[in-house]
C-alpha atoms as a PDB file:
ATOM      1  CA  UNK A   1     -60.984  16.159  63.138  1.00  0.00           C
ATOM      2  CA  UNK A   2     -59.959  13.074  61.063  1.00  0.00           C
ATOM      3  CA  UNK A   3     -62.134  11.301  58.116  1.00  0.00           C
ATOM      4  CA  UNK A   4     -61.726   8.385  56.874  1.00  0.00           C
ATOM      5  CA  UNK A   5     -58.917   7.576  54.551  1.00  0.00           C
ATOM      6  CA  UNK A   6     -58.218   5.142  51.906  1.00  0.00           C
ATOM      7  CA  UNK A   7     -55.610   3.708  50.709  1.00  0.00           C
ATOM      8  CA  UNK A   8     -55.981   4.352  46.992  1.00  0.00           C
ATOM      9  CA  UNK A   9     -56.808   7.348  45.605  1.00  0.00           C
ATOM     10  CA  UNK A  10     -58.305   7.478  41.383  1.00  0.00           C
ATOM     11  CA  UNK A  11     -57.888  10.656  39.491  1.00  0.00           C
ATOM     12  CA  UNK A  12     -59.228   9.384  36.184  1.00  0.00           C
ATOM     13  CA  UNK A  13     -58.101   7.894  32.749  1.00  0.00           C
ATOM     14  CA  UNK A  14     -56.563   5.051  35.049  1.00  0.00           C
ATOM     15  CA  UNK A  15     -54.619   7.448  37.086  1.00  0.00           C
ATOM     16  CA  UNK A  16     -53.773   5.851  40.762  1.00  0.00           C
ATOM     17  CA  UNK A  17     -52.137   6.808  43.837  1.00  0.00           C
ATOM     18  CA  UNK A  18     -52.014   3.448  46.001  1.00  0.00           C
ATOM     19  CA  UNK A  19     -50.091   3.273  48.894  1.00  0.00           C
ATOM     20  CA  UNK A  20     -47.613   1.264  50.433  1.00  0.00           C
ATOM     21  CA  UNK A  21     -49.075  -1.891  51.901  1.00  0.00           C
ATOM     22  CA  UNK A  22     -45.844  -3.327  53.963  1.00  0.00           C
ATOM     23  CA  UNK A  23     -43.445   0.057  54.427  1.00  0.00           C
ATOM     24  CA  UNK A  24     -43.826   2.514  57.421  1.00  0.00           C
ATOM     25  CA  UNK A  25     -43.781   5.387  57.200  1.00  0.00           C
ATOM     26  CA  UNK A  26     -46.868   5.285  54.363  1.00  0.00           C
ATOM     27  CA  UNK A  27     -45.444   5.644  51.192  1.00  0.00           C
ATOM     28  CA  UNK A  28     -47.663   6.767  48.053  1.00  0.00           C
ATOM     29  CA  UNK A  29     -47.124   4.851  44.472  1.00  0.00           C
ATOM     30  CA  UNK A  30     -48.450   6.650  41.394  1.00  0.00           C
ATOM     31  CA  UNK A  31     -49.302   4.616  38.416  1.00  0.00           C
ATOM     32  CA  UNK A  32     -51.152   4.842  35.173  1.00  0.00           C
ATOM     33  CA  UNK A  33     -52.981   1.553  34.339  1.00  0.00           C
ATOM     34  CA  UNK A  34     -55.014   0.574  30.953  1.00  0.00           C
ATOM     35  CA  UNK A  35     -56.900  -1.938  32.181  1.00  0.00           C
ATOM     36  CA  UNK A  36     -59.073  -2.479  35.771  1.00  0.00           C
ATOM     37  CA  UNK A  37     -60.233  -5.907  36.514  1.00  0.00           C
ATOM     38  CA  UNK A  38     -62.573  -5.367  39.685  1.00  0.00           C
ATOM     39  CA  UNK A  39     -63.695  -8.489  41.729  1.00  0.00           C
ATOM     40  CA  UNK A  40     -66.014  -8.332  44.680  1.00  0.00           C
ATOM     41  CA  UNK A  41     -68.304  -9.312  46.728  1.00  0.00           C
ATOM     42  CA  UNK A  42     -71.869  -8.356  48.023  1.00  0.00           C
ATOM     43  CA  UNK A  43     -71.481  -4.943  50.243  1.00  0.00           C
ATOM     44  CA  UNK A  44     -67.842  -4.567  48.574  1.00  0.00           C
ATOM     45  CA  UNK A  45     -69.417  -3.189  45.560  1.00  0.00           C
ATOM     46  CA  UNK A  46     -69.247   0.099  47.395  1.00  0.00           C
ATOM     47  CA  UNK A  47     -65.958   1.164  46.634  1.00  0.00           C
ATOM     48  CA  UNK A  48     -65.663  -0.367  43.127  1.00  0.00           C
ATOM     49  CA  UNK A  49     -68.978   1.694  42.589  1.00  0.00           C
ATOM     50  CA  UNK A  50     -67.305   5.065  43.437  1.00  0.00           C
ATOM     51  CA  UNK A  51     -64.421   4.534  40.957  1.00  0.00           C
ATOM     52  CA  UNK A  52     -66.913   3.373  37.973  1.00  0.00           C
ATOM     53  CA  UNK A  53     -69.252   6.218  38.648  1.00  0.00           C
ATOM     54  CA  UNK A  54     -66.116   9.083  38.528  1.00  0.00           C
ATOM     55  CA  UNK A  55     -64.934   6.956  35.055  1.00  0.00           C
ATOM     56  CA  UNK A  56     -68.226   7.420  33.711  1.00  0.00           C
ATOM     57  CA  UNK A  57     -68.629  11.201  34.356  1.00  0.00           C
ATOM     58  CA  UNK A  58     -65.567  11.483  33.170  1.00  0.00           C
ATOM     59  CA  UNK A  59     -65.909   9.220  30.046  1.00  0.00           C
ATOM     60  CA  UNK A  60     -62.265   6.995  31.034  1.00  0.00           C
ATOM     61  CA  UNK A  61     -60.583   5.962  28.410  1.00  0.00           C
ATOM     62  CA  UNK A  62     -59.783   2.654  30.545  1.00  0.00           C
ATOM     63  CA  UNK A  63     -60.705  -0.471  29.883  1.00  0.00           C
ATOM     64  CA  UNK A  64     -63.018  -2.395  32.993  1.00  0.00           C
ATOM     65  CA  UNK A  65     -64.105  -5.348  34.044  1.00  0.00           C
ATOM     66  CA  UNK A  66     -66.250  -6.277  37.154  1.00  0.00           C
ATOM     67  CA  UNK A  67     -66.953  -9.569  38.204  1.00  0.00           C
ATOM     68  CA  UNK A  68     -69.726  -9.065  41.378  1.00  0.00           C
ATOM     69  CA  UNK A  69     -70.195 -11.981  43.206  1.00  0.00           C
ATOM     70  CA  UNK A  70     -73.793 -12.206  45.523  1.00  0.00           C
ATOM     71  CA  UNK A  71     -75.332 -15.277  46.953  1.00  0.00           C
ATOM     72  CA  UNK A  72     -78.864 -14.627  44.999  1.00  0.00           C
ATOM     73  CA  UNK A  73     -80.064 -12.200  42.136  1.00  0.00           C
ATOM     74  CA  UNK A  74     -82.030 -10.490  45.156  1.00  0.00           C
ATOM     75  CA  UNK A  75     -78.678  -9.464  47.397  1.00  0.00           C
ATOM     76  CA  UNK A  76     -77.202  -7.620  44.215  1.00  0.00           C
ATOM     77  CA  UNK A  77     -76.566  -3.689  45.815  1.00  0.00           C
ATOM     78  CA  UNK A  78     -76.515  -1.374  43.100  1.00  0.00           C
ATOM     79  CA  UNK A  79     -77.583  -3.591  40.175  1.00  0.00           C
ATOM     80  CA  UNK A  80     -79.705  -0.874  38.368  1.00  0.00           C
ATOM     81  CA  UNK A  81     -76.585   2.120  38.899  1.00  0.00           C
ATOM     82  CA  UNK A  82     -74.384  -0.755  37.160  1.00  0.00           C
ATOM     83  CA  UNK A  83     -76.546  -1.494  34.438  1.00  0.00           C
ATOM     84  CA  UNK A  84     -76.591   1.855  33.583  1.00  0.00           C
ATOM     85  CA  UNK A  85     -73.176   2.856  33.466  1.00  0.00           C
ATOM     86  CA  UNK A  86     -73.244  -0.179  31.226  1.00  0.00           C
ATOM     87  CA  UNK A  87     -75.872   1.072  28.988  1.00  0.00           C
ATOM     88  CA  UNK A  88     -74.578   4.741  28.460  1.00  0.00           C
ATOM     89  CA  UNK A  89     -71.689   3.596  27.297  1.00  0.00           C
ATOM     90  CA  UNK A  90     -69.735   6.717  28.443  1.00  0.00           C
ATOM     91  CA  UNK A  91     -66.541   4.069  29.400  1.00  0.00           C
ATOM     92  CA  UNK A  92     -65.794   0.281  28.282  1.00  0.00           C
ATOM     93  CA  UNK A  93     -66.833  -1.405  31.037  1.00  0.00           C
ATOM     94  CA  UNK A  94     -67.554  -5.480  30.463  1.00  0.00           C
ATOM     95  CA  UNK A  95     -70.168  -6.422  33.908  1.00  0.00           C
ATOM     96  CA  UNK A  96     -70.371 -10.086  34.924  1.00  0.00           C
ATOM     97  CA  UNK A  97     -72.886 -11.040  37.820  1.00  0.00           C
ATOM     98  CA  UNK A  98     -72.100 -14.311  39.339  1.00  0.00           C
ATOM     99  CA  UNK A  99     -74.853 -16.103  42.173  1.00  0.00           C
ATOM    100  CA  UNK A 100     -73.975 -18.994  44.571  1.00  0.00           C
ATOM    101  CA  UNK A 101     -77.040 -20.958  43.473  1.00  0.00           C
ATOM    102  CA  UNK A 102     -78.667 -21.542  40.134  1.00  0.00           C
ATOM    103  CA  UNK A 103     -82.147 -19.477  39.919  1.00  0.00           C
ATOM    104  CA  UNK A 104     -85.059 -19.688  37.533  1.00  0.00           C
ATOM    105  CA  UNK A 105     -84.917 -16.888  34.819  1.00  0.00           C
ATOM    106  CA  UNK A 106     -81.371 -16.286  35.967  1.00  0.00           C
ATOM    107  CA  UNK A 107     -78.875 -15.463  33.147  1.00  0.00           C
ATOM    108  CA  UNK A 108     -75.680 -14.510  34.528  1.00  0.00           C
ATOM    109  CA  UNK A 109     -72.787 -16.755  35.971  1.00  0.00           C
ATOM    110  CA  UNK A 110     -73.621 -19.101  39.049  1.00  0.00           C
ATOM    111  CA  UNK A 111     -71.081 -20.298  41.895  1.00  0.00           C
ATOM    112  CA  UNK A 112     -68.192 -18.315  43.166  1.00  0.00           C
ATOM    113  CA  UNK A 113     -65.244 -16.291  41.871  1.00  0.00           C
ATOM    114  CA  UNK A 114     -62.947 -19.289  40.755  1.00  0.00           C
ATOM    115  CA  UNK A 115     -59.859 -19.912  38.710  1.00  0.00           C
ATOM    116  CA  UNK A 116     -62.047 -20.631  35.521  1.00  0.00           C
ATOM    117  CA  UNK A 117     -63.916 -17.401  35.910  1.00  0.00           C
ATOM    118  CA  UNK A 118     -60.812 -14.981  36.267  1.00  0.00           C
ATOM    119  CA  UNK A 119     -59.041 -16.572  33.275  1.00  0.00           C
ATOM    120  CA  UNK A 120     -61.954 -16.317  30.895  1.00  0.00           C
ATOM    121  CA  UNK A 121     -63.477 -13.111  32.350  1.00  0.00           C
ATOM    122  CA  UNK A 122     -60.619 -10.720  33.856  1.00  0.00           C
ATOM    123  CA  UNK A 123     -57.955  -9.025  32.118  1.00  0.00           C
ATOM    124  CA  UNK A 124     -54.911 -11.295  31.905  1.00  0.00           C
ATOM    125  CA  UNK A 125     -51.521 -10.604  34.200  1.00  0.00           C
ATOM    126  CA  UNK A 126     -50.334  -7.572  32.714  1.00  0.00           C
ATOM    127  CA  UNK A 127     -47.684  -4.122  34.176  1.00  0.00           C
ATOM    128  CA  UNK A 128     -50.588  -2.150  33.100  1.00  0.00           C
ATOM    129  CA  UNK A 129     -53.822  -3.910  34.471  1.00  0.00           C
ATOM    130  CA  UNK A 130     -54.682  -3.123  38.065  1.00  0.00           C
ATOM    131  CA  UNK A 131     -56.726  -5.296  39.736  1.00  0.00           C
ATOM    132  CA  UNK A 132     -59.427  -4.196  42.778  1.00  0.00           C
ATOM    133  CA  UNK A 133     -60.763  -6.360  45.567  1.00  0.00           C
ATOM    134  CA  UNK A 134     -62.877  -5.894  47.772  1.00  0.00           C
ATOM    135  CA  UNK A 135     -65.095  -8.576  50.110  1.00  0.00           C
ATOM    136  CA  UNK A 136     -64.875 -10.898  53.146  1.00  0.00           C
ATOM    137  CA  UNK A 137     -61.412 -11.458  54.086  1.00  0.00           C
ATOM    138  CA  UNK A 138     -61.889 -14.883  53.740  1.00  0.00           C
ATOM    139  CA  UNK A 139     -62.897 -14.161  49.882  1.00  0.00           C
ATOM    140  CA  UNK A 140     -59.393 -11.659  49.493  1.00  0.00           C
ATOM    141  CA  UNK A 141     -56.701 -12.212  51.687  1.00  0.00           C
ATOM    142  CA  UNK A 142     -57.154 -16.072  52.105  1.00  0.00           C
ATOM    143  CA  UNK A 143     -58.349 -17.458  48.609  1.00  0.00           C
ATOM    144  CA  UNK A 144     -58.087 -14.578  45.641  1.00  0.00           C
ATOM    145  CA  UNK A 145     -54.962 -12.903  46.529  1.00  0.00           C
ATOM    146  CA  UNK A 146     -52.792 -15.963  47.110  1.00  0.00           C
ATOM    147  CA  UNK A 147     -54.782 -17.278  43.516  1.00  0.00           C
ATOM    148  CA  UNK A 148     -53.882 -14.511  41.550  1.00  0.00           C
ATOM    149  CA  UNK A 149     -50.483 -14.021  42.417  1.00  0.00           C
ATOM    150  CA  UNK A 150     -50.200 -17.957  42.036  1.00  0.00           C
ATOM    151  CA  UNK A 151     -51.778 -17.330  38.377  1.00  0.00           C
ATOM    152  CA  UNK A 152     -49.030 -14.857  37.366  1.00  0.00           C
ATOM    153  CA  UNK A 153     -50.390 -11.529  38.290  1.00  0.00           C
ATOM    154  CA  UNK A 154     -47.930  -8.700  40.674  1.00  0.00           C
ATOM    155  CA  UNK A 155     -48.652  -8.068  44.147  1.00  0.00           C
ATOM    156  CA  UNK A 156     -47.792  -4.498  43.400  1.00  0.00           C
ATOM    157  CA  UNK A 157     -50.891  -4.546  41.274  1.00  0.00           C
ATOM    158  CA  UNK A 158     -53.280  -5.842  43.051  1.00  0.00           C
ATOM    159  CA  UNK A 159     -55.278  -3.627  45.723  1.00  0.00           C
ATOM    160  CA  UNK A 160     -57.685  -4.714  48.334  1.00  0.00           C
ATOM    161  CA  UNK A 161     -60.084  -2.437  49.920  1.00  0.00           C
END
């Protein structure tokens, strides 16, 4: 019997195995990265979750950033396991929630993951950042891939779940 299997693997301290997105037969990368910039959206917290929660047991010495998109402050999964990893402090890990609409007593970020929002929130293009994606297909392959490899960052870095 077969599980499922990904396509990245994380072994801590910003140790990666991704593999090959375009070359058959499936060829495995290994990388060491300083810095993970993870955006996603509503249920694609799921994955990005698993990989914060192994850095935190582990204390990571990596630096992370997660920019969670939702369309309200009530569809955010996992908002009180994320706060907490934030609170502990066990890793450096910089949390930005960002809702479609403006809400009273809301005091994150409002409207989608734009431009504006990955220059002033993500880690900059860099060999050693990785960034994660993980969302609608519509939200990844058609708007922040082509973006961020328009704004200067390497395909080879970039993963989508």
């Amino acid at each position: 019997m077969r599980g499922p299997r990904g396509r990245l693997n994380y072994y801590g301290n910003g140790d990666f195995s991704i593999a090959s997105k375009k070359v058959k037969p499936i060829t495995w990368r290994r990388k060491q990265y300083k810095k993970v910039s993870m955006l996603c959206g509503g249920t694609g917290i799921t994955p990005i979750y698993q990989i914060l929660q192994v850095a935190d047991m582990n204390k990571d010495s990596v630096e992370f950033i997660l920019l969670y998109g939702n369309r309200s402050s009530k569809d955010i999964l996992l908002k009180d396991e994320l706060d907490r990893i934030t609170k502990t402090q066990n890793i450096y890990l910089k949390l930005f929630y960002t809702i479609d609409k403006e809400e009273d007593h809301w005091d994150g970020l409002v409207g989608y993951i734009t431009k504006d929002k990955i220059e002033k929130y993500v880690h900059p293009p860099s060999d050693d950042t990785l960034i994660l994606l993980c969302g609608s297909g519509k939200m990844c392959k058609k708007y922040l891939i082509p973006l961020l490899i328009d704004m200067g960052y390497d395909s080879e870095n970039i993963h989508k779940f």
